[in-house]
Protein backbone atom coordinates (compact mmCIF):
# COMPACT_ATOMS: atom_id res chain seq x y z
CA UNK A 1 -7.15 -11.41 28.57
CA UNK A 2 -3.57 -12.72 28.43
CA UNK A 3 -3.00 -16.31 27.60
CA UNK A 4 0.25 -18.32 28.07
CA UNK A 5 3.33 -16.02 28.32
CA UNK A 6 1.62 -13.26 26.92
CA UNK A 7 0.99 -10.27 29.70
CA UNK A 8 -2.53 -8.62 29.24
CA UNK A 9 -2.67 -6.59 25.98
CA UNK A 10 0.16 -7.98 24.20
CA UNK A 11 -2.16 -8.94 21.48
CA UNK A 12 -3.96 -5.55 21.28
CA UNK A 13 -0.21 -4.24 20.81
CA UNK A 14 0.48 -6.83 18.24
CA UNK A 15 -2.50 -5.50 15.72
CA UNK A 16 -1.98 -2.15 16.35
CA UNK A 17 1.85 -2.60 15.30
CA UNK A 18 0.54 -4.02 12.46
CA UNK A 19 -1.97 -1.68 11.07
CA UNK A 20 0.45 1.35 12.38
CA UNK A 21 3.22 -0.56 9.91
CA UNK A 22 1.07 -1.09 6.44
CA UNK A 23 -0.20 2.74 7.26
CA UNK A 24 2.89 3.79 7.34
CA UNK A 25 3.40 1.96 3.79
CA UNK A 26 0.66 3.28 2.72
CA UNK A 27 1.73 6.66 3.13
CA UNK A 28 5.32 6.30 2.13
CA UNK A 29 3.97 5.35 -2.00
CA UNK A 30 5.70 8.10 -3.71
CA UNK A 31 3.53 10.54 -5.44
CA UNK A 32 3.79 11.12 -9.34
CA UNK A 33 6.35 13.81 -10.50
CA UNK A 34 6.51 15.68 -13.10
CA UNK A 35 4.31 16.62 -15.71
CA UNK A 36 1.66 14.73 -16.78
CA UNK A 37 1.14 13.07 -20.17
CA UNK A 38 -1.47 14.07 -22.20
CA UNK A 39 -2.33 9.83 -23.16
CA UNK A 40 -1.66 7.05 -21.48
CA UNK A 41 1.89 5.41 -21.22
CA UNK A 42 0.48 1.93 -21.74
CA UNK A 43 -2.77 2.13 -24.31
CA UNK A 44 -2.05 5.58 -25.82
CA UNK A 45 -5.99 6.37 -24.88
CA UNK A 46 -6.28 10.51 -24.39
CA UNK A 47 -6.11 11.50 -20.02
CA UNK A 48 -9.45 13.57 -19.60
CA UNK A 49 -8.05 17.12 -18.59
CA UNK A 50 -9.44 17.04 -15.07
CA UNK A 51 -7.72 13.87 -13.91
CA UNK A 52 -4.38 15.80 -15.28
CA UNK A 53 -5.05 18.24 -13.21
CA UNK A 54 -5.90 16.35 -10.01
CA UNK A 55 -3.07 14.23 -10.00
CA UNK A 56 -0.07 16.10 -11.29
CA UNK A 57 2.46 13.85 -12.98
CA UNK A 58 -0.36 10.95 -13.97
CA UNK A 59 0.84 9.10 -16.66
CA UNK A 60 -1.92 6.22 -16.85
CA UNK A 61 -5.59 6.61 -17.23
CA UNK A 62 -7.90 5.75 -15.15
CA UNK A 63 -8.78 2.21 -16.51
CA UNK A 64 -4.88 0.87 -16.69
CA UNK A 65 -4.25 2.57 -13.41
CA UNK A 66 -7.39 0.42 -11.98
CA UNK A 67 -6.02 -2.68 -13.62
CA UNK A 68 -2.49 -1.90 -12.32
CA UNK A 69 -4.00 -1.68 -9.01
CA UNK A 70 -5.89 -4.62 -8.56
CA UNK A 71 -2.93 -6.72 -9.73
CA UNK A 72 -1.96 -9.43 -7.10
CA UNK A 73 0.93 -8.32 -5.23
CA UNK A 74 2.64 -10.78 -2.83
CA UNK A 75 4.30 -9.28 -0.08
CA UNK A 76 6.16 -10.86 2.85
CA UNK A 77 6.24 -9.97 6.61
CA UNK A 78 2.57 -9.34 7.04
CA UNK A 79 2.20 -9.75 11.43
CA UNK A 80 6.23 -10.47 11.74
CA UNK A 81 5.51 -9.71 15.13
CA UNK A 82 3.50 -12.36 16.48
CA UNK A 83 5.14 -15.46 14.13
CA UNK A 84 5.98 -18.25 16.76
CA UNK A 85 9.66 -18.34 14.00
CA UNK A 86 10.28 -14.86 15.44
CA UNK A 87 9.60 -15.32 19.19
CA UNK A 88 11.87 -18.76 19.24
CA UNK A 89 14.65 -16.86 17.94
């Protein structure tokens, strides 16, 4: 169902661009290199063995790594796509 300008599945397209775009972000995180440390860069607590050996190059444990990822992290151009700004330029 189209509505307005729009022809029929232009908002289908418009998610799927979306979700296709943050996957490919997703994917692009770069890896760690290297060797991995034996205790954490940031609390100096020991890395258990096996997560060493998981995840070459790991240089946080398990609980900073957690906290680092659940940090808030603002990013603009979620949907660029379908922003009324973009389509009036």
């Amino acid at each position: 169902m189209a509505g307005g300008w729009t022809r029929d599945g232009a908002v289908s397209e418009q998610i799927e661009a979306s979700i296709s775009d943050e996957l490919a972000r997703l994917k692009a995180r770069r890896a760690p290199e290297g060797e991995s440390l034996t205790h954490c860069a940031e609390c100096e607590e020991p890395i258990p063995e096996a997560r060493r050996r998981a995840i070459p190059g790991v240089k946080l444990c398990i609980d900073c790594m957690a906290e680092r990822d659940s940090a808030f992290q603002a990013r603009g151009g979620i949907n660029r796509r379908g922003s009324k700004d973009s389509q009036l330029k």
